[in-house]
Protein backbone atom coordinates (compact mmCIF):
# COMPACT_ATOMS: atom_id res chain seq x y z
CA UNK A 1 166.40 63.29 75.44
CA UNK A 2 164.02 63.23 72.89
CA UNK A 3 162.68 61.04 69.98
CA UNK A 4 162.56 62.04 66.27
CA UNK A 5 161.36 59.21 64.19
CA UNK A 6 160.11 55.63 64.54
CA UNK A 7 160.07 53.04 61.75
CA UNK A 8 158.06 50.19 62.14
CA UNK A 9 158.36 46.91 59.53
CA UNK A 10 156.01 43.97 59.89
CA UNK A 11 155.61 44.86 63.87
CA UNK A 12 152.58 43.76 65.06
CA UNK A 13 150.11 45.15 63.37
CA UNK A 14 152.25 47.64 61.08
CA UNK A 15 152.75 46.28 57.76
CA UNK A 16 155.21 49.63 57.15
CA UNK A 17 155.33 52.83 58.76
CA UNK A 18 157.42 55.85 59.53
CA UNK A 19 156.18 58.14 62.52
CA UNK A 20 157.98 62.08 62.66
CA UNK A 21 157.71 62.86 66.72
CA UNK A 22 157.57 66.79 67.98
CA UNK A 23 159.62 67.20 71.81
CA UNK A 24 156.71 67.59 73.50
CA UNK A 25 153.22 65.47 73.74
CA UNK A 26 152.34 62.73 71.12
CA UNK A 27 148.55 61.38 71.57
CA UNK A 28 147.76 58.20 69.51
CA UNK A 29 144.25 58.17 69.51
CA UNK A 30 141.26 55.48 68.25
CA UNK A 31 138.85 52.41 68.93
CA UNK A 32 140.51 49.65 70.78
CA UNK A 33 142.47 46.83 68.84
CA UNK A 34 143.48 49.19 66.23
CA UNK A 35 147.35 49.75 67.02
CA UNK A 36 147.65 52.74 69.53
CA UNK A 37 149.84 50.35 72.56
CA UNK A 38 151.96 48.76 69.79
CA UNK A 39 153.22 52.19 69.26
CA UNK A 40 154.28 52.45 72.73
CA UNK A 41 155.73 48.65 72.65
CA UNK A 42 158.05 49.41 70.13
CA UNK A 43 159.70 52.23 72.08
CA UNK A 44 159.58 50.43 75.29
CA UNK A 45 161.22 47.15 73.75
CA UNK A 46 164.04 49.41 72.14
CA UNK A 47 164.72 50.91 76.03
CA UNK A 48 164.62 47.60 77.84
CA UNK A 49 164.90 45.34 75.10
CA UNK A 50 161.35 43.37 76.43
CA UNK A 51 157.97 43.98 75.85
CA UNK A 52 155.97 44.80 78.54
CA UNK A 53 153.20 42.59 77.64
CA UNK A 54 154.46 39.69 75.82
CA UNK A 55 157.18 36.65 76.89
CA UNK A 56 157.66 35.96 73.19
CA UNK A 57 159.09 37.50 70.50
CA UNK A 58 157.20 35.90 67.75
CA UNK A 59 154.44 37.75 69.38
CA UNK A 60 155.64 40.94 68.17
CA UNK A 61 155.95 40.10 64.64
CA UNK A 62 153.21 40.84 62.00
CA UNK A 63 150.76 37.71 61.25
CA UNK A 64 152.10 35.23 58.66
CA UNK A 65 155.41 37.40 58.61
CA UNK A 66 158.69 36.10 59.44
CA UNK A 67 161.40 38.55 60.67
CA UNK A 68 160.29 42.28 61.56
CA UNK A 69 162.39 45.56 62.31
CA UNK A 70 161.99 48.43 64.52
CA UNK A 71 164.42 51.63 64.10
CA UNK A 72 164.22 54.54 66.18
CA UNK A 73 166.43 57.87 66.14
CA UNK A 74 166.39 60.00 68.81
CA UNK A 75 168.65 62.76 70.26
CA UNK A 76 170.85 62.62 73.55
CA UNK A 77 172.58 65.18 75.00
CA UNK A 78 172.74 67.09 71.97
CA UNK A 79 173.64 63.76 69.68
CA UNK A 80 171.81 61.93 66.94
CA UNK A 81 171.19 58.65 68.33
CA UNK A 82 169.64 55.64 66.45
CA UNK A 83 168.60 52.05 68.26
CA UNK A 84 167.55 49.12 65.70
CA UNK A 85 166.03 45.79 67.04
CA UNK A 86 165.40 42.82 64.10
CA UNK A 87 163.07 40.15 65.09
CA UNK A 88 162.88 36.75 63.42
CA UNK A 89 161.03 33.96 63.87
CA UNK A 90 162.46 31.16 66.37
CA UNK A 91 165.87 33.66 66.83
CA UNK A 92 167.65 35.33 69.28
CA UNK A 93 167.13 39.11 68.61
CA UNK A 94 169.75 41.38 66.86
CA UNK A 95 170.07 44.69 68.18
CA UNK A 96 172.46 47.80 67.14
CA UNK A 97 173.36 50.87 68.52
CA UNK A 98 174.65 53.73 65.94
CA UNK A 99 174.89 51.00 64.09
CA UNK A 100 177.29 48.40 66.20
CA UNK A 101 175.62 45.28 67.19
CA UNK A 102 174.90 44.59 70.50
CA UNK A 103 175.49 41.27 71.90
CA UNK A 104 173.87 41.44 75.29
CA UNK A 105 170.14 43.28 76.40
CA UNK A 106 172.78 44.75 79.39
CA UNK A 107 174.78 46.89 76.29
CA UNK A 108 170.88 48.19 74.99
CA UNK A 109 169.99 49.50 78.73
CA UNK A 110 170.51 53.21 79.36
CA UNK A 111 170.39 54.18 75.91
CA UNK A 112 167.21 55.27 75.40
CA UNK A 113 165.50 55.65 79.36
CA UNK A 114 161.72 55.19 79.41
CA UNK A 115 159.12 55.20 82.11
CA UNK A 116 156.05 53.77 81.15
CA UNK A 117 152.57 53.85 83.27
CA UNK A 118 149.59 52.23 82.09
CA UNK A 119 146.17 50.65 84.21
CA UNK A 120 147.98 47.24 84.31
CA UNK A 121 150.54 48.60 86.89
CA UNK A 122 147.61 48.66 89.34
CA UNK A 123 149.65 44.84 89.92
CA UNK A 124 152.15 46.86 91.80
CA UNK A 125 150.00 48.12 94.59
CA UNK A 126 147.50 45.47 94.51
CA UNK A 127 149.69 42.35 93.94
CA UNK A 128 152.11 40.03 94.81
CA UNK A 129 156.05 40.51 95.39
CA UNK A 130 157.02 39.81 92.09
CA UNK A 131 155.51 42.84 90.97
CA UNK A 132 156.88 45.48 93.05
CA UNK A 133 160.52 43.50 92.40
CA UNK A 134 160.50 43.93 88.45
CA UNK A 135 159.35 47.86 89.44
CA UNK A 136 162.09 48.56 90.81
CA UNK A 137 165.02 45.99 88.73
CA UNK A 138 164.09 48.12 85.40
CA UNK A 139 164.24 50.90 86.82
CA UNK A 140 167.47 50.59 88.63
CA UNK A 141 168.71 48.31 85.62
CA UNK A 142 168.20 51.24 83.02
CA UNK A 143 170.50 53.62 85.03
CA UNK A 144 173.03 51.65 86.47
CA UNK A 145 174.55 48.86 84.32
CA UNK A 146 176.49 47.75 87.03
CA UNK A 147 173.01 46.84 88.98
CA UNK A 148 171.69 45.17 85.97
CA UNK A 149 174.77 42.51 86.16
CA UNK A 150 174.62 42.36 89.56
CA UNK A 151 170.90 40.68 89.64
CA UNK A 152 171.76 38.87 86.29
CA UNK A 153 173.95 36.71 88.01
CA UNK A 154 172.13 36.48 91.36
CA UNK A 155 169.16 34.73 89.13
CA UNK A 156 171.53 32.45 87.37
CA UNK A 157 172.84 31.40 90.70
CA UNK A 158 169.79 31.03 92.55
CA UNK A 159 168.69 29.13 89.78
CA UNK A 160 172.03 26.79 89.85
CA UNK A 161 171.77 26.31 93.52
CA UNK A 162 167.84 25.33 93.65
CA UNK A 163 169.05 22.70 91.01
CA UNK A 164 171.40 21.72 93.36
CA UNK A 165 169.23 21.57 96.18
CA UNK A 166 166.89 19.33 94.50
CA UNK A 167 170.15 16.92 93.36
CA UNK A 168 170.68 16.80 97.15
CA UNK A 169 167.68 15.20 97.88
CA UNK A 170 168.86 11.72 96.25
CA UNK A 171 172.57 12.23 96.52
CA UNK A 172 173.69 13.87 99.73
CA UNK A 173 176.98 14.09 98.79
CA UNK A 174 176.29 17.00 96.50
CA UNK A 175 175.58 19.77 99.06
CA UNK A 176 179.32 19.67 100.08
CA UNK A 177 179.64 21.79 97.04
CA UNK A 178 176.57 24.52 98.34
CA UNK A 179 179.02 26.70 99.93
CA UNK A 180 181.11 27.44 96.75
CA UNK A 181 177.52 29.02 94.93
CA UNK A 182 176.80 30.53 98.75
CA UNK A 183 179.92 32.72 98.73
CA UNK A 184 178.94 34.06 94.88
CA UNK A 185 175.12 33.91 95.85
CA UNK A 186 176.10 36.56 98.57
CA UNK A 187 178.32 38.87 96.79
CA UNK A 188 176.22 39.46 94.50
CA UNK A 189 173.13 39.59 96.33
CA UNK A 190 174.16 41.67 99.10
CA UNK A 191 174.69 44.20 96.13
CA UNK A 192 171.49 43.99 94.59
CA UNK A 193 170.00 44.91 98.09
CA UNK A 194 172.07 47.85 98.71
CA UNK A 195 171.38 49.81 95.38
CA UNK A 196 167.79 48.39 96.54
CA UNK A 197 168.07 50.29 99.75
CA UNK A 198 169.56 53.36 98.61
CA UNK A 199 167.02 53.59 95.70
CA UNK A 200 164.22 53.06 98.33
CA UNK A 201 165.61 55.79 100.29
CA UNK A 202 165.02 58.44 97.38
CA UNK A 203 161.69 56.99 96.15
CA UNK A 204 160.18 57.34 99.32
CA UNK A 205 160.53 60.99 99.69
CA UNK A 206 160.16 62.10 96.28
CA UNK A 207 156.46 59.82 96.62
CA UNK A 208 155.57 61.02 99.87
CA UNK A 209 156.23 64.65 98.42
CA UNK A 210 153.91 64.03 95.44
CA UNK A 211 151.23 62.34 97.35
CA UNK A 212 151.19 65.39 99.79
CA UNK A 213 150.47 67.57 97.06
CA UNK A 214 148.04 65.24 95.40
CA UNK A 215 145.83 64.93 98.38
CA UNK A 216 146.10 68.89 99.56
CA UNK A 217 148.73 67.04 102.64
CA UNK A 218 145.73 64.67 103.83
CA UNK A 219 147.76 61.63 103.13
CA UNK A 220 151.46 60.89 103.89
CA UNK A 221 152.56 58.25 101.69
CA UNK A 222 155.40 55.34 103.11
CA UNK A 223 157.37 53.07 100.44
CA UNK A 224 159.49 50.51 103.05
CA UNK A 225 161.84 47.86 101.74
CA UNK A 226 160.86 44.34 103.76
CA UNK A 227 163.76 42.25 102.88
CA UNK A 228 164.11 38.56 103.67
CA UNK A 229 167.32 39.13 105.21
CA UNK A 230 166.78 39.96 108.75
CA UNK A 231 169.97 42.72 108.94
CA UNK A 232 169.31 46.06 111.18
CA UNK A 233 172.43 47.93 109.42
CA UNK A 234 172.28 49.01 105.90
CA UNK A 235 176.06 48.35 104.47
CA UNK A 236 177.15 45.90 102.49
CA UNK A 237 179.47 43.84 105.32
CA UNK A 238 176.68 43.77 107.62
CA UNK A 239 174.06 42.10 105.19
CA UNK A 240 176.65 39.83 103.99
CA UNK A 241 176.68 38.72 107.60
CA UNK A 242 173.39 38.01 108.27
CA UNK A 243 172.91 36.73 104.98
CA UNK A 244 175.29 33.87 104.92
CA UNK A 245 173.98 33.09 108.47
CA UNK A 246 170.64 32.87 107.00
CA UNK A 247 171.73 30.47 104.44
CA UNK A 248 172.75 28.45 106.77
CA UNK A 249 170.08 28.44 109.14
CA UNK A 250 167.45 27.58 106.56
CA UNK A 251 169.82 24.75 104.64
CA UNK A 252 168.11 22.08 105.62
CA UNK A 253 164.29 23.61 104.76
CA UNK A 254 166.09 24.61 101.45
CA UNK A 255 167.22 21.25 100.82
CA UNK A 256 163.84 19.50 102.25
CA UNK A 257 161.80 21.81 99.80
CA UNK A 258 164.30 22.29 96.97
CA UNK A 259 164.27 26.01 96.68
CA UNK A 260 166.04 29.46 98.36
CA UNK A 261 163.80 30.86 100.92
CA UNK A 262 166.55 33.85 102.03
CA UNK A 263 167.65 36.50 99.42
CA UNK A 264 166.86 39.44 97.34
CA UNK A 265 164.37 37.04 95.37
CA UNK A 266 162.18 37.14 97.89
CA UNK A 267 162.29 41.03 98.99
CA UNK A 268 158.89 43.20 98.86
CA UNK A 269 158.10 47.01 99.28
CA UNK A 270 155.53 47.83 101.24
CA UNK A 271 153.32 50.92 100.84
CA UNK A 272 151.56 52.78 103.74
CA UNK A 273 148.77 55.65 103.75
CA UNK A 274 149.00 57.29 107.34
CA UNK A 275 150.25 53.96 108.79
CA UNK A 276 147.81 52.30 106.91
CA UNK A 277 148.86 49.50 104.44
CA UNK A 278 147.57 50.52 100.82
CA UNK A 279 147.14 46.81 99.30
CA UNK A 280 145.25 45.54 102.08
CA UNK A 281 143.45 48.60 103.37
CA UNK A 282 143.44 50.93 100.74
CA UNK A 283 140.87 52.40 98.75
CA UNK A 284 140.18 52.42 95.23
CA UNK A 285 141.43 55.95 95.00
CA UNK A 286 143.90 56.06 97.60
CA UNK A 287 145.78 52.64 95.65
CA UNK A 288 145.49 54.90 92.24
CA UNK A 289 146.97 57.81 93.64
CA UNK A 290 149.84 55.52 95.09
CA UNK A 291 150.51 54.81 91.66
CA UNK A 292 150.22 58.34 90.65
CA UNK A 293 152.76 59.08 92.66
CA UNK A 294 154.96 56.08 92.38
CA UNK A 295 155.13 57.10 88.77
CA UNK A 296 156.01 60.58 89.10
CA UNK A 297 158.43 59.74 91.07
CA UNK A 298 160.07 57.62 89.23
CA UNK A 299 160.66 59.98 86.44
CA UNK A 300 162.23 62.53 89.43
CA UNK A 301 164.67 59.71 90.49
CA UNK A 302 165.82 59.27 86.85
CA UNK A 303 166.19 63.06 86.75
CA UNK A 304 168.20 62.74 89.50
CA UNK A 305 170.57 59.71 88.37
CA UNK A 306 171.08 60.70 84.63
CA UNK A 307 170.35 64.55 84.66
CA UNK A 308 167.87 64.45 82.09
CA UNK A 309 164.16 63.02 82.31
CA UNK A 310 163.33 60.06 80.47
CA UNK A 311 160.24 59.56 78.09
CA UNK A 312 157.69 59.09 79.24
CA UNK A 313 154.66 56.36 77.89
CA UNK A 314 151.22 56.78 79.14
CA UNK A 315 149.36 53.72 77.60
CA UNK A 316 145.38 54.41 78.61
CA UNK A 317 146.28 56.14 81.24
CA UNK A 318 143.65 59.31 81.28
CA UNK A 319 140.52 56.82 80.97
CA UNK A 320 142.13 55.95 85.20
CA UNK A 321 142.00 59.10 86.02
CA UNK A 322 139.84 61.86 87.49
CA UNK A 323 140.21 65.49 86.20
CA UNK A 324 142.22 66.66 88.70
CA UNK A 325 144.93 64.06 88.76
CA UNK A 326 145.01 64.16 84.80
CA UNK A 327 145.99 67.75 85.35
CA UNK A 328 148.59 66.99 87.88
CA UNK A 329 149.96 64.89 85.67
CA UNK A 330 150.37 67.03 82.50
CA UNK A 331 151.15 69.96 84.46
CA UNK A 332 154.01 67.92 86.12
CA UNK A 333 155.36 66.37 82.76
CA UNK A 334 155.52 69.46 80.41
CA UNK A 335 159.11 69.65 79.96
CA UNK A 336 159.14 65.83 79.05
CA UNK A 337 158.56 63.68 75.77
CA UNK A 338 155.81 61.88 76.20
CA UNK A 339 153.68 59.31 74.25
CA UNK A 340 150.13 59.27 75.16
CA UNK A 341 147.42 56.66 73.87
CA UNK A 342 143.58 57.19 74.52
CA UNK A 343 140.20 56.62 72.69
CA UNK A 344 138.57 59.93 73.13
CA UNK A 345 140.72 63.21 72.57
CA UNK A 346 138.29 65.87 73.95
CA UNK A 347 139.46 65.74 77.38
CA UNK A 348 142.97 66.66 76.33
CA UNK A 349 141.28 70.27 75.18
CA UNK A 350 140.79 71.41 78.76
CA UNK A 351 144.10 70.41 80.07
CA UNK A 352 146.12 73.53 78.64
CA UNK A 353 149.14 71.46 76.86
CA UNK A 354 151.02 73.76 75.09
CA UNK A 355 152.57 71.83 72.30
CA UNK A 356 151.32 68.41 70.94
CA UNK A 357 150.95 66.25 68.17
CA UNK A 358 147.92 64.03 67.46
CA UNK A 359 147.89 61.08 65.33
CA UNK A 360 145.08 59.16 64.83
CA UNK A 361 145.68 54.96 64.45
CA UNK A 362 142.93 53.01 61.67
CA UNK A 363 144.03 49.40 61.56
CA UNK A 364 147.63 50.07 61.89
CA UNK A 365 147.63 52.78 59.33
CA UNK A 366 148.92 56.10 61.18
CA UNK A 367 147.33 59.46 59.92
CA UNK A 368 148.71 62.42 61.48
CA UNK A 369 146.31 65.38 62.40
C-alpha cells in the first residue's frame, strides 16, 4: 500500500496544492508553524476519518474559508484507490470512496491503514487510561470493522444507561428497565474485551522482541491488559459471567454516583521494564524507548492482520530521538511508505535511506527538492 498524490483545497493552511509521493520516504521539512503536520493530518483524517489533534472540523478548514477538500489516491493491492473527504462549515462531513459516498466513519476505516507516531504519544506511557484505550480502539478499529461496531455501540449504551442512572436518582421506578441496556451493555462489551485480549497477546511479544533488541536484551518489556472486570478465564462466556455479576454488585454505587464503574470503559494496559512499572518508575529514556517499541510494533501487528504494512507518519519524531534509535527506526521501516516531518534535514544524511523525497514547506506553499 502506497500513496501517489495528495490534493489539498482550503485545508488549513493550503490555499491549493497537489503533492506527487515516491513508495519510499517523504521528509517535509521547515521552521515551525509553516505547514509540515497539516500534511500528515490530512492523510491521517482520510484513514480514520479524525484528526489527531483537533475535536472540530471547522478547525481544519482554511481561515475565512468555508468548505475545504482533501483527495488522496493511493494504490492497494495492486489497485488505484482514491479517498475524498469535503469539509464545510457547521456540517457533517462527506466522504467517498472510488467515488461512492460513505455514510458512516465505520465504511472509511481500513481503507487506507496508517500508523502515526509523534512526541505527543509520550500521553500513552506517561498518562492516564484514556490514552492507552484510544491506542489500542484505532488500531484494532482500522483492521477489524467488526471491532469498530462493537465499541460504537458499547459507548452509546454506556452513555444511555449513565442517563438512566442519573433518572433513577429522582424516580426509582426507572431502574426496573437497567437490565434490558445490561444484557446489550454485555454483549457487546464482553466483545470489545476479547479482541482487546487477543490483540494484547500479540503486542506484547512483538514489543518485548523490539525492546530486547533496542536495549542489546538489558530490558524485557511487559504490555498487561488490567481490566475492570475481575474474570480469570479469557473467553467470551466466562467474562460475560463475571461481568453481569459485576453490574450487579456495583448497582447501587452506579446509581448513588450516576455513572458505570465496571466495563471495557474503564480498562488500562499496563507497561513493565524488568517488573518495573514504566509510568511510575521509568526513566526518561526507558518511557521513550517503550514508545519506540510500542510503535514498531504496531506496524508488525498490522502486517500481521492485513498482510501488508501500513503508512507510516512520523510527525517530529527524529528531534525525540538519539542516533541510535533514529537508525533503528529507519532501518526497521525501509520497505514502508512513510511521511516524515522535521526542521533540520542534515541528520537524515547519515542514516543511509536509500530512496527519498524531500519537500520543503514555506507558509503552506510546498516546493519539492
Amino acid at each position: 500500500m502506497h500513496i501517489k498524490h495528495i490534493s489539498l483545497k482550503d485545508f488549513r493552511n493550503y490555499e491549493h496544492e497537489e503533492i506527487e509521493l515516491n513508495k519510499g520516504v517523504n521528509i517535509f521539512y521547515g521552521q515551525n508553524a509553516q505547514g509540515k503536520t497539516n500534511i500528515i493530518e490530512s492523510i491521517y483524517l482520510l484513514s480514520t476519518g479524525k484528526s489527531h489533534r483537533s475535536q472540530k472540523d471547522n478547525e481544519l478548514i482554511r481561515w475565512n474559508n468555508e468548505e475545504s477538500k482533501i483527495k488522496i489516491f493511493y494504490e492497494k493491492e495492486d489497485q488505484e484507490n482514491n479517498l475524498e473527504v469535503y469539509l464545510k462549515k457547521n456540517q457533517r462531513k462527506s466522504m467517498k470512496h472510488n467515488g461512492v459516498k460513505l455514510n458512516k466513519t465505520g465504511e472509511l476505516l481500513g481503507n487506507l491503514i496508517t500508523v502515526i507516531f509523534s512526541p505527543d504519544h509520550m500521553k500513552i506511557i506517561k498518562e492516564g487510561p484514556a490514552e492507552r484505550r484510544r491506542f489500542v480502539d484505532i488500531i484494532l478499529s482500522q483492521v477489524k470493522p467488526g471491532y469498530f461496531y462493537n465499541l460504537s455501540q458499547y459507548v452509546k449504551l454506556v452513555m444511555q444507561r449513565n442517563n438512566l442512572l442519573v433518572q433513577a436518582k429522582n424516580d426509582p421506578k426507572v431502574i426496573d428497565t437497567i437490565e434490558i441496556w445490561d444484557q446489550q451493555l454485555m454483549d457487546y462489551g464482553t466483545k470489545v474485551i476479547k479482541e482487546r485480549i487477543e490483540f494484547l497477546k500479540l503486542i506484547d511479544s512483538y514489543a518485548n522482541e523490539i525492546h530486547k533488541s533496542i536495549t542489546n536484551n538489558k530490558e524485557d518489556l511487559k504490555l498487561i491488559y488490567k481490566s475492570s472486570i475481575e474474570y480469570k478465564e479469557q473467553n467470551e462466556k466466562h467474562i460475560r459471567e463475571v461481568f453481569e455479576k459485576d453490574l450487579e454488585k456495583f448497582r447501587a454505587i452506579d446509581i448513588k454516583r450516576g455513572v458505570t464503574h465496571k466495563g471495557p470503559h474503564r480498562d488500562d494496559i499496563l507497561f513493565y521494564i524488568n517488573d518495573m512499572e514504566v509510568k511510575t518508575y521509568g526513566s526518561q529514556g526507558q518511557q521513550r524507548t517503550t514508545l519506540l517499541s510500542l510503535k514498531i510494533s504496531e506496524l508488525q501487528f498490522m502486517n500481521y492482520e492485513t498482510d501488508s504494512y501500513p503508512i507510516l507518519l512520523l510527525d517530529d519524531v527524529f528531534s525525540e530521538l538519539d542516533t541510535e534509535r533514529q537508525r533503528y527506526l529507519m532501518k526497521f521501516i525501509k520497505d514502508i511508505q512513510t511521511f516524515i516531518t522535521c526542521t533540520d534535514v542534515e541528520y537524515f544524511r547519515n542514516l543511509n535511506i536509500e530512496k527519498f523525497s524531500l519537500f520543503n514547506v514555506i507558509e503552506g506553499k510546498i516546493y519539492k527538492k
